[in-house]
N, C-alpha and C. Protein backbone atom coordinates (compact mmCIF):
# COMPACT_ATOMS: atom_id res chain seq x y z
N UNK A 1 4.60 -3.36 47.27
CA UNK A 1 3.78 -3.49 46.10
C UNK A 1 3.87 -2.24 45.21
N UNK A 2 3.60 -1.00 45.46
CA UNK A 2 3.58 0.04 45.19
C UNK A 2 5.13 0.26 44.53
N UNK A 3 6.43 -0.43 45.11
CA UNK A 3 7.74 -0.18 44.57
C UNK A 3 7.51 -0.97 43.21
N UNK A 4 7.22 -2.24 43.32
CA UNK A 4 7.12 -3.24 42.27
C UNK A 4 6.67 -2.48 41.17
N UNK A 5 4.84 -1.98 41.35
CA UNK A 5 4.61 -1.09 40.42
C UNK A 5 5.36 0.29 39.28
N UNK A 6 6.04 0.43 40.36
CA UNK A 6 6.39 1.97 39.49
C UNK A 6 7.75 1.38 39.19
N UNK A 7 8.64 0.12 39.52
CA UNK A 7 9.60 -1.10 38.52
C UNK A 7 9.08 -0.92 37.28
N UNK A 8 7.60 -1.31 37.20
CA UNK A 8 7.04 -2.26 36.33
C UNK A 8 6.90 -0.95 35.08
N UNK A 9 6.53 0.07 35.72
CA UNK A 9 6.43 1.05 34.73
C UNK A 9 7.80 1.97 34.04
N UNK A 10 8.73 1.78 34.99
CA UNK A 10 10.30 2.26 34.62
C UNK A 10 10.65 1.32 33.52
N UNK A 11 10.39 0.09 33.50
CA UNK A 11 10.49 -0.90 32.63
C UNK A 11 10.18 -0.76 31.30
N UNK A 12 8.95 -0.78 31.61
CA UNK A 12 8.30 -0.80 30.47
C UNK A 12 8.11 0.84 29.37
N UNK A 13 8.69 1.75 30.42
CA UNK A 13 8.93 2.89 29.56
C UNK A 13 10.62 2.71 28.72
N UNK A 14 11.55 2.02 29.28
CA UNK A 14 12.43 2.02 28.80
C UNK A 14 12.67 0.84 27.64
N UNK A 15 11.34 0.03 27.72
CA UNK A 15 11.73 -1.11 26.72
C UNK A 15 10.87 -0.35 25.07
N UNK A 16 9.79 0.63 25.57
CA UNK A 16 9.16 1.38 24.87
C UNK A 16 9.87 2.45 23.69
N UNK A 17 10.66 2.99 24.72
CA UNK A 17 12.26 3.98 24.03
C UNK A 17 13.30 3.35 23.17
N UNK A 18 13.39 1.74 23.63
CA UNK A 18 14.42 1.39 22.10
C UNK A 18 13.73 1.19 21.01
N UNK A 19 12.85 0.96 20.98
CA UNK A 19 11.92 1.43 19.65
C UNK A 19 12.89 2.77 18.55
N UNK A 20 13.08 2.03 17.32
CA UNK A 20 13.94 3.36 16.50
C UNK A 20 12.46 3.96 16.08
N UNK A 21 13.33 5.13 15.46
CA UNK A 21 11.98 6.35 15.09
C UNK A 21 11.12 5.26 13.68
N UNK A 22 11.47 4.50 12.88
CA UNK A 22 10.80 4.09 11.88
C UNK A 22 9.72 3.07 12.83
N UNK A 23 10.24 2.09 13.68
CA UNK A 23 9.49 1.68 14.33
C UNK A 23 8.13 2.12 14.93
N UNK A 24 8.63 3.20 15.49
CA UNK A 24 7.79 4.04 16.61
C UNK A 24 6.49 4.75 15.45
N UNK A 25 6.95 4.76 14.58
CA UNK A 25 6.24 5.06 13.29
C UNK A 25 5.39 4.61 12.75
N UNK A 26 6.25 3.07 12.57
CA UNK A 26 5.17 1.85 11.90
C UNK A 26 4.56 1.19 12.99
N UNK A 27 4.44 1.14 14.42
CA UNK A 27 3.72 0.94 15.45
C UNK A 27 2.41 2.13 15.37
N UNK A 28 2.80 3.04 15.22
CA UNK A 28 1.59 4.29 15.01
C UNK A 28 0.80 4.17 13.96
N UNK A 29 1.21 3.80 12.26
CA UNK A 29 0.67 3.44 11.49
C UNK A 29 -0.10 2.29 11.62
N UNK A 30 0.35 1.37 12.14
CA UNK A 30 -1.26 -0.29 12.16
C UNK A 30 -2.35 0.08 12.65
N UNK A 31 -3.41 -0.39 12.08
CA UNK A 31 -4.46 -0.10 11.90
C UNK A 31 -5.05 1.26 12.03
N UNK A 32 -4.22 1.85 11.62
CA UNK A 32 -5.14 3.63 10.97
C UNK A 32 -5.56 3.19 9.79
N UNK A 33 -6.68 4.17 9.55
CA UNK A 33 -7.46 4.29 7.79
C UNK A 33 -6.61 5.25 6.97
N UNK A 34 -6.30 3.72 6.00
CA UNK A 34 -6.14 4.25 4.80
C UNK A 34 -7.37 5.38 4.06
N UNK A 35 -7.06 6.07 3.50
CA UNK A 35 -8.28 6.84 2.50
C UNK A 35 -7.87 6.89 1.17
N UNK A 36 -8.46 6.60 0.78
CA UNK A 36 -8.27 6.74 -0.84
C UNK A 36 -9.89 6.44 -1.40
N UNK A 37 -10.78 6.83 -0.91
CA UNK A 37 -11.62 6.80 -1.70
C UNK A 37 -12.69 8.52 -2.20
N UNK A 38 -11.89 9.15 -2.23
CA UNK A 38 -12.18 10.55 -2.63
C UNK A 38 -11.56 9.60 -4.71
N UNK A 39 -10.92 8.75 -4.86
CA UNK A 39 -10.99 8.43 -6.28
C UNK A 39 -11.40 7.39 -6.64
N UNK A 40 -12.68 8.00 -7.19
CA UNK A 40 -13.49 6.91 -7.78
C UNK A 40 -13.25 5.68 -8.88
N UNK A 41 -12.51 5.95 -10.02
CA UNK A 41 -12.53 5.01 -10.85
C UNK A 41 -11.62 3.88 -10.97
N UNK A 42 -12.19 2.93 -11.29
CA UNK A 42 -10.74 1.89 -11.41
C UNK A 42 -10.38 1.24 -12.25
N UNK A 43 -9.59 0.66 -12.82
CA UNK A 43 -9.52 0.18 -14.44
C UNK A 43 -8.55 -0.72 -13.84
N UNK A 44 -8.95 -2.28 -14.91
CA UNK A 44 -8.01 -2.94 -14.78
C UNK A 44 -8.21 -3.56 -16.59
N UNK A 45 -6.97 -3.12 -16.89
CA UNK A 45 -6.93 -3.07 -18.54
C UNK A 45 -7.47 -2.13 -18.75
N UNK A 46 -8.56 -2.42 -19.90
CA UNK A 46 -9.29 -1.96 -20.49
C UNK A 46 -11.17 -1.84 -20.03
N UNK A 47 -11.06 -2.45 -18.68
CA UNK A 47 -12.19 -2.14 -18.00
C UNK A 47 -12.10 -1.49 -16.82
N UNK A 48 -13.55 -0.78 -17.32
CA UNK A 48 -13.67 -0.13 -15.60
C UNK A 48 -14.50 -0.71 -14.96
N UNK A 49 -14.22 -0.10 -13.30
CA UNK A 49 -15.42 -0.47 -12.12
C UNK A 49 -15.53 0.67 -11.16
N UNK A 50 -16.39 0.37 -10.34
CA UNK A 50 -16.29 2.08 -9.25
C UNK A 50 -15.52 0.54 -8.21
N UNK A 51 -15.00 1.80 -7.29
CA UNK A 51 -14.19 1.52 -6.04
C UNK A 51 -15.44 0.63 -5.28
N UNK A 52 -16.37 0.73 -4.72
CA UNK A 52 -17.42 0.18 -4.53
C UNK A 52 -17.32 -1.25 -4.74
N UNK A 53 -17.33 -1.59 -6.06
CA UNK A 53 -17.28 -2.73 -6.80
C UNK A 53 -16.20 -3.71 -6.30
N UNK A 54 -15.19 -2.77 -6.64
CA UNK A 54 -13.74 -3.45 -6.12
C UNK A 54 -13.72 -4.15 -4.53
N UNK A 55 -14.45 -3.11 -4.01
CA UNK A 55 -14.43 -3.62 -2.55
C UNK A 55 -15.65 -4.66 -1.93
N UNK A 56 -16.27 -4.90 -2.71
CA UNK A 56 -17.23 -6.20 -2.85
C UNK A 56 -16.73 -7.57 -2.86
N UNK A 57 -15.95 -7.04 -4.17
CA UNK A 57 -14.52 -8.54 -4.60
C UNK A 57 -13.79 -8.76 -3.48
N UNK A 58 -13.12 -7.64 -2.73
CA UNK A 58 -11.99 -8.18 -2.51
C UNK A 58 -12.11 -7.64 -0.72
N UNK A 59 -11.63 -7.92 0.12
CA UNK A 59 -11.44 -7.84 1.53
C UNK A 59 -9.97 -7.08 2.30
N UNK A 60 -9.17 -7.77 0.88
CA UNK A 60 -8.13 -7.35 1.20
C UNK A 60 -6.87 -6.56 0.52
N UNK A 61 -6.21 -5.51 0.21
CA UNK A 61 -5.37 -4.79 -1.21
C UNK A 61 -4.64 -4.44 -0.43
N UNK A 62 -3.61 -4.40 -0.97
CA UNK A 62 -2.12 -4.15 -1.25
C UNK A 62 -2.45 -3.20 -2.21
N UNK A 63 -2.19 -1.69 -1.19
CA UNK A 63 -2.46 -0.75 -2.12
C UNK A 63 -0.82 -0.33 -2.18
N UNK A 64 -0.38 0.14 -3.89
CA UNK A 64 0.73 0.57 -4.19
C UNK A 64 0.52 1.88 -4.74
N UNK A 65 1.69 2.45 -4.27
CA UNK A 65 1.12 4.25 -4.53
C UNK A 65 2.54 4.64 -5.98
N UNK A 66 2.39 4.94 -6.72
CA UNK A 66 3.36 5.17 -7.89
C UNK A 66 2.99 6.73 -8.38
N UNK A 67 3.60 6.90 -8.62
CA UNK A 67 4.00 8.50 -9.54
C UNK A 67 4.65 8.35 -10.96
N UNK A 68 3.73 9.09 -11.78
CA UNK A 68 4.32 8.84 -13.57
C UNK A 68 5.29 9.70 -13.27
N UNK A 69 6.12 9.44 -14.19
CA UNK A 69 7.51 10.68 -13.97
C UNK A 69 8.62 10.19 -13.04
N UNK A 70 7.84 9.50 -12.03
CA UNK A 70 9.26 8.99 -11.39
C UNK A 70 9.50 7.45 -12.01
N UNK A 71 11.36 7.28 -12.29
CA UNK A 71 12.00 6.78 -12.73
C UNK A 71 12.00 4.88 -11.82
N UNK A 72 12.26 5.44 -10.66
CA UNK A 72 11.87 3.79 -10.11
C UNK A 72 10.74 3.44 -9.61
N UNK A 73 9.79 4.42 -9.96
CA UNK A 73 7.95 3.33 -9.94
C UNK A 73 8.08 2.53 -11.00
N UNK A 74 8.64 2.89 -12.27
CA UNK A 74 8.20 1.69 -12.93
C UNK A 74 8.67 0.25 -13.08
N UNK A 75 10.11 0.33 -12.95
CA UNK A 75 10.37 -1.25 -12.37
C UNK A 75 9.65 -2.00 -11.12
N UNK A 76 9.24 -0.92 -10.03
CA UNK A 76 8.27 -0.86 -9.41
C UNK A 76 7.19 -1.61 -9.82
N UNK A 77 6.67 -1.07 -10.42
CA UNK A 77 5.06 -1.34 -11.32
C UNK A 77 5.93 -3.02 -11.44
N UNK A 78 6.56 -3.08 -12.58
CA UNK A 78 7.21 -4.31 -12.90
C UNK A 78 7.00 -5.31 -12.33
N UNK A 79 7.94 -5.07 -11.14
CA UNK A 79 7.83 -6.58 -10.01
C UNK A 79 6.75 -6.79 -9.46
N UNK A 80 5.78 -5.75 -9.27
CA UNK A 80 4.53 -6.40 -8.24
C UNK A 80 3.97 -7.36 -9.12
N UNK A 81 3.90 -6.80 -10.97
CA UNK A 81 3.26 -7.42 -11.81
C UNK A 81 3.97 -8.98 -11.51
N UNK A 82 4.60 -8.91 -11.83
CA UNK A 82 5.69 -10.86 -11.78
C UNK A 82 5.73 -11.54 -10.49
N UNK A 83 5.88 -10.68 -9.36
CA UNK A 83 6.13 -11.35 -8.02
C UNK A 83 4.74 -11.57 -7.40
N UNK A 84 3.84 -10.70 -7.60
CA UNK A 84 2.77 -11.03 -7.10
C UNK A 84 1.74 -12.00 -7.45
N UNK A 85 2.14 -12.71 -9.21
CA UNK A 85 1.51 -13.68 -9.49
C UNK A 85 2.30 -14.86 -9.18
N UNK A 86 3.05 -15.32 -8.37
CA UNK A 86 4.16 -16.14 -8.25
C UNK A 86 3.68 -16.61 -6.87
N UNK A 87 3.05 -15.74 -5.92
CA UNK A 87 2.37 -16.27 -4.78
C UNK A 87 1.18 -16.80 -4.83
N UNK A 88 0.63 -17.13 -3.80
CA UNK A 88 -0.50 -17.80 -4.15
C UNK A 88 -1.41 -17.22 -2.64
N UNK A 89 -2.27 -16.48 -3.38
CA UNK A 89 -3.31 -15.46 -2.64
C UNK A 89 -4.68 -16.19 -2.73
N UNK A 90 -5.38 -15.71 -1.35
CA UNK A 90 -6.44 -15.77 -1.25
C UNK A 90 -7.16 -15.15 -2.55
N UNK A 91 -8.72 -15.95 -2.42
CA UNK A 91 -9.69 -15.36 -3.85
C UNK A 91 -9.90 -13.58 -2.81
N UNK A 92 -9.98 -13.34 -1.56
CA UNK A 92 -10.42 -12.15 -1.39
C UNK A 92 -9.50 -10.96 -1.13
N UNK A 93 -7.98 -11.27 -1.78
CA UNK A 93 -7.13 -10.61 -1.80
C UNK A 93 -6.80 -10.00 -3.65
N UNK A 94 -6.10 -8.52 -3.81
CA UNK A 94 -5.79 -8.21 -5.13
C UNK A 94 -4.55 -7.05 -4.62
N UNK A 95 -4.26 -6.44 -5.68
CA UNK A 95 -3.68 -5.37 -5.47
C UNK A 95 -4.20 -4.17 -5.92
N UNK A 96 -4.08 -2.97 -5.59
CA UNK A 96 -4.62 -1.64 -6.00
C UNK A 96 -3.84 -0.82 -6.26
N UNK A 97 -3.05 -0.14 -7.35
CA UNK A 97 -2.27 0.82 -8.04
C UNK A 97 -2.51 2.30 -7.74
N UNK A 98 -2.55 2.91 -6.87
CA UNK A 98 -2.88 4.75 -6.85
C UNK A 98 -1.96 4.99 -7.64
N UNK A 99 -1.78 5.26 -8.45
CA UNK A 99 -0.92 6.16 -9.71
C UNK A 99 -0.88 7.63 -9.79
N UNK A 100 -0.26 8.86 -9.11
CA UNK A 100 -0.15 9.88 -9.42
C UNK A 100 0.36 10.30 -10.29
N UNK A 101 -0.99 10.65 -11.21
CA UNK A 101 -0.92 11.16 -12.84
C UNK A 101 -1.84 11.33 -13.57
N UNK A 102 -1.75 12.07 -15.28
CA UNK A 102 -3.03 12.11 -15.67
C UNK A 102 -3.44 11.22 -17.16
N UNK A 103 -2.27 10.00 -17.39
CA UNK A 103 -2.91 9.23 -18.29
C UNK A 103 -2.09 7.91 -17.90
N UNK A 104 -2.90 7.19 -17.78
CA UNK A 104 -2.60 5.60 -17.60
C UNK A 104 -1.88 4.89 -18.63
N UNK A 105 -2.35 5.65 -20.16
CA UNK A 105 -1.23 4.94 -21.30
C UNK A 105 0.05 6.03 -21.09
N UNK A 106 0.36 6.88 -20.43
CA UNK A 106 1.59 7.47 -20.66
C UNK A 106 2.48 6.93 -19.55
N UNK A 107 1.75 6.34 -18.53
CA UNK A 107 2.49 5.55 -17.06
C UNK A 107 3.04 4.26 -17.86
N UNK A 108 1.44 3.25 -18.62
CA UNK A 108 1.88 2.17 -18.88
C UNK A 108 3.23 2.19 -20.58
N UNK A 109 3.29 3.14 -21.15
CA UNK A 109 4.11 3.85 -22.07
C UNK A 109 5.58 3.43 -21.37
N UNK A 110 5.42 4.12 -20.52
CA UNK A 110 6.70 4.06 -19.90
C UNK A 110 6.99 2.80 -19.09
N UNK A 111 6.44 1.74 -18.75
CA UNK A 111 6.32 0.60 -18.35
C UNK A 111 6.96 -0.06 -19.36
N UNK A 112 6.53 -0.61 -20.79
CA UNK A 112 6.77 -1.41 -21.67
C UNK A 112 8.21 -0.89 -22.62
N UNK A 113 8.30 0.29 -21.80
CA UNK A 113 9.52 1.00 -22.50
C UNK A 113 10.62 -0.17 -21.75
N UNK A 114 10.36 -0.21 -20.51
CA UNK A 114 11.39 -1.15 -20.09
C UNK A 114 11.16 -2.71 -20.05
N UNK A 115 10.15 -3.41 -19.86
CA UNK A 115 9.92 -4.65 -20.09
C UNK A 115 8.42 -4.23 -20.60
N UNK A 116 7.82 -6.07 -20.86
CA UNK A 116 7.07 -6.21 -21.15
C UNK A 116 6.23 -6.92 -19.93
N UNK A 117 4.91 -5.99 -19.35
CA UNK A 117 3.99 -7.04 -18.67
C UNK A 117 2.12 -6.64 -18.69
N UNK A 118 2.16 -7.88 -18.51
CA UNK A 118 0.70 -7.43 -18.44
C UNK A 118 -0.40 -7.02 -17.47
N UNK A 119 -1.01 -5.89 -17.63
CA UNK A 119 -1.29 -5.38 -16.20
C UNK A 119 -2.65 -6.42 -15.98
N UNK A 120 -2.62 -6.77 -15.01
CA UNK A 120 -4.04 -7.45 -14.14
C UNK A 120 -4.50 -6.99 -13.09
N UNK A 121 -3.81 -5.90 -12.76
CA UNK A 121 -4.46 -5.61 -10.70
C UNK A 121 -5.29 -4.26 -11.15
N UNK A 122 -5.82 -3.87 -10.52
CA UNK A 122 -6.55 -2.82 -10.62
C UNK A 122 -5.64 -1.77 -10.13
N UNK A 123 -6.07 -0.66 -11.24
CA UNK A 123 -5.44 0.88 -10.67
C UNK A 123 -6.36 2.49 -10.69
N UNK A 124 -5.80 3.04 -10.18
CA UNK A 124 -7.01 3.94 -9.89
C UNK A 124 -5.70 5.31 -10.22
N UNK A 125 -5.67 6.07 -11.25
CA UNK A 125 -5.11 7.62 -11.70
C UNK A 125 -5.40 8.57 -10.36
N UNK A 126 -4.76 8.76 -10.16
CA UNK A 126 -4.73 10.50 -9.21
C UNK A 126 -4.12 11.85 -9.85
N UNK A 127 -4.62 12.72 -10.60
CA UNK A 127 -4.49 13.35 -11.01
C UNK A 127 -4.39 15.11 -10.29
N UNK A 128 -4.60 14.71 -9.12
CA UNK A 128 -4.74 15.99 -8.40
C UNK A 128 -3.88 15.95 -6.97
N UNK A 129 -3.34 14.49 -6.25
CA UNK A 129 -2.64 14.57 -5.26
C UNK A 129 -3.83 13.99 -4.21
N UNK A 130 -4.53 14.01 -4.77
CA UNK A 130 -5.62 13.85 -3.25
C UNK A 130 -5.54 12.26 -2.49
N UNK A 131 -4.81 11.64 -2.99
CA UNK A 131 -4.55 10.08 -2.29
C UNK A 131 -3.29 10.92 -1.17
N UNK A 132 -2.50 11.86 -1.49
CA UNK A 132 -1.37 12.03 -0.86
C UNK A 132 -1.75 13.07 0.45
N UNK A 133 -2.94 13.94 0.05
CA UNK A 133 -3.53 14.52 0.84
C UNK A 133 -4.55 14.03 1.75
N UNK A 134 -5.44 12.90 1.40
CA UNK A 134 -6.68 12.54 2.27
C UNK A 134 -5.12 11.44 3.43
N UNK A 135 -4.31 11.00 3.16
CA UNK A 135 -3.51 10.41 3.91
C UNK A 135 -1.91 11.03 4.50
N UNK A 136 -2.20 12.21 4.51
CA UNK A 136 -1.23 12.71 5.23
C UNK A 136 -0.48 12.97 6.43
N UNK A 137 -1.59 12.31 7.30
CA UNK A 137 -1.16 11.63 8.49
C UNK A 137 -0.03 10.43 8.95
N UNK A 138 -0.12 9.52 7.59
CA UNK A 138 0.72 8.95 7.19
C UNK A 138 2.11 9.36 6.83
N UNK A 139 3.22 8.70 7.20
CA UNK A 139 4.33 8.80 6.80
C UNK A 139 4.68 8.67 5.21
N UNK A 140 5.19 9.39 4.67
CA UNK A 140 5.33 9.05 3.36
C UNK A 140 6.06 7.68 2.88
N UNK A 141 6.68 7.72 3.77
CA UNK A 141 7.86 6.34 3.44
C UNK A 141 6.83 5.31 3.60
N UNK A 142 6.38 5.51 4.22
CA UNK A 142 5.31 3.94 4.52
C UNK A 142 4.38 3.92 2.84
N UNK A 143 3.82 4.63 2.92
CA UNK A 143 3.15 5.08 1.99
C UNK A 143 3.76 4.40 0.63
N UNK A 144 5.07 4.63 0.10
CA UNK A 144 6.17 4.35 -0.62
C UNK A 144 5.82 2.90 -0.43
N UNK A 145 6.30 2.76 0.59
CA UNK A 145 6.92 1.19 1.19
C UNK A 145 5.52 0.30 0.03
N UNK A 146 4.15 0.81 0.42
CA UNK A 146 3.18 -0.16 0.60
C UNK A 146 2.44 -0.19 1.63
N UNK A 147 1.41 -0.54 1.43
CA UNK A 147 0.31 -1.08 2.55
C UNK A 147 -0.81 -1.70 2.50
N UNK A 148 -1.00 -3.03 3.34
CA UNK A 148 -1.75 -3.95 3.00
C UNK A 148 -3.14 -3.44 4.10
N UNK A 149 -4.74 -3.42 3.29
CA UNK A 149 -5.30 -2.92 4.27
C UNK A 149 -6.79 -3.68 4.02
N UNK A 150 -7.15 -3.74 5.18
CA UNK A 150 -7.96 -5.03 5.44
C UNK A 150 -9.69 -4.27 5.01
N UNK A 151 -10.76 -4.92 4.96
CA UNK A 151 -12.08 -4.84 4.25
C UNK A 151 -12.57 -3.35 4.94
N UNK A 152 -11.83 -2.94 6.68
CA UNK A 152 -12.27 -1.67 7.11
C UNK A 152 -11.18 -0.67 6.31
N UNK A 153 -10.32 -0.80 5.53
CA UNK A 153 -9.48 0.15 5.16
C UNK A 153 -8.61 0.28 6.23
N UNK A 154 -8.27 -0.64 7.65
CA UNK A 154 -7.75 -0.38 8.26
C UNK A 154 -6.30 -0.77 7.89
N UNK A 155 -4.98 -0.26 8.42
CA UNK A 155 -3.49 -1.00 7.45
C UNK A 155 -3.41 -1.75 8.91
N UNK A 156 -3.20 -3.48 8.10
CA UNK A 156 -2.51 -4.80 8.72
C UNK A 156 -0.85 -4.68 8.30
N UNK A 157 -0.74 -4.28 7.22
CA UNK A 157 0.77 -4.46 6.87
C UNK A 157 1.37 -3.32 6.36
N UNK A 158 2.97 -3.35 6.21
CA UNK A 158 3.76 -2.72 5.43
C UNK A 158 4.86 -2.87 4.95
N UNK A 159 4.94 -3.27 3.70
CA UNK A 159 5.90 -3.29 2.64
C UNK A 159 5.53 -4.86 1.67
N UNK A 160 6.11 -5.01 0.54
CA UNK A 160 5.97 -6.22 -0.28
C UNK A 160 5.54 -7.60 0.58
N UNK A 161 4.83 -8.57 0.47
CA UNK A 161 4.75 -9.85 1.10
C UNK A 161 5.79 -10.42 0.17
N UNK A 162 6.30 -10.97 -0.45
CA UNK A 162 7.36 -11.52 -1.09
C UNK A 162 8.75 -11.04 -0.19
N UNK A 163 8.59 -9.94 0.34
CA UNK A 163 10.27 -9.76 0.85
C UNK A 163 10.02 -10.37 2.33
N UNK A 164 8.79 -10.93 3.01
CA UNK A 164 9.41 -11.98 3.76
C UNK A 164 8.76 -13.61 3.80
N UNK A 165 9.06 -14.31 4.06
CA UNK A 165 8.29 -15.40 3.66
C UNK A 165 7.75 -16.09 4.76
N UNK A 166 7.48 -15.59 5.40
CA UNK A 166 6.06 -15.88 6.63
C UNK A 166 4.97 -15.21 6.35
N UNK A 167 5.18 -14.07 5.53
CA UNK A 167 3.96 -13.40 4.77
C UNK A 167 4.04 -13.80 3.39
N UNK A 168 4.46 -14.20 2.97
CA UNK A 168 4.09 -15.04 1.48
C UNK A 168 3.35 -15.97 1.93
């Protein structure tokens, strides 16, 4: 019995080890807390709400993290806008924009420079880094990637639901 056992654990340490490092990563990342609420405001258009609010509505966000200045957030920005109205979501699901930067018309400036869309999801400016700091535990790439995180702020997912279609 005792041989069986310490089988069972040779086993299972070695099925543990083919795990690649992104894996071993995004196994560590599910269900940790997201943080992002050191930023309060949120605008979607031309209205605001506190974070509070937002999280009343909704249970569930697909929070996307973008940087003004960088060149492929905004096609970025782009597709979530088009692909994400193309699915068909729960009423207690949205998306949430962290934007590192300090004006929302100079992000969305640069948006319409390349197409035309209309923003509907809510976004919240970071002007100081502190979405990148209260979550630094986090991998950045994930971070990048996306992350879908449930009413505790805990992350269920990572990366676009459109790129597979068992999550669409």
């Amino acid at each position: 019995m005792k041989q069986l056992c310490i089988l069972f654990l040779i086993l299972f340490q070695m099925s543990c080890s083919n795990l690649s490092p992104a894996e071993q990563e995004l196994r560590k990342t599910i269900d940790k807390h997201l943080c992002y609420d050191l930023l309060e405001t949120v605008r979607q258009g031309n209205t605001f709400l506190t974070l509070e609010e937002l999280r009343q509505q909704y249970d569930y966000l697909s929070v996307v993290y973008l940087q003004n200045g960088c060149r492929p957030c905004y096609p970025k920005f782009i597709e979530w806008q088009q692909m994400a109205d193309s699915l068909h979501y729960p009423d207690n699901y949205s998306v949430l924009f962290v934007i590192q930067g300090n004006s929302y018309e100079g992000f969305m400036n640069e948006v319409l420079n390349i197409d035309y869309v209309k923003d509907r999801y809510y976004i919240i400016m970071d002007p100081e880094f502190k979405f990148l700091e209260a979550n630094k535990d986090i991998p950045r790439w994930i971070i990048d990637a996306l992350v879908l995180i449930d009413a505790e702020n805990k992350i269920m997912m990572v990366r676009a639901p459109w790129l597979n279609e068992k999550i669409a």
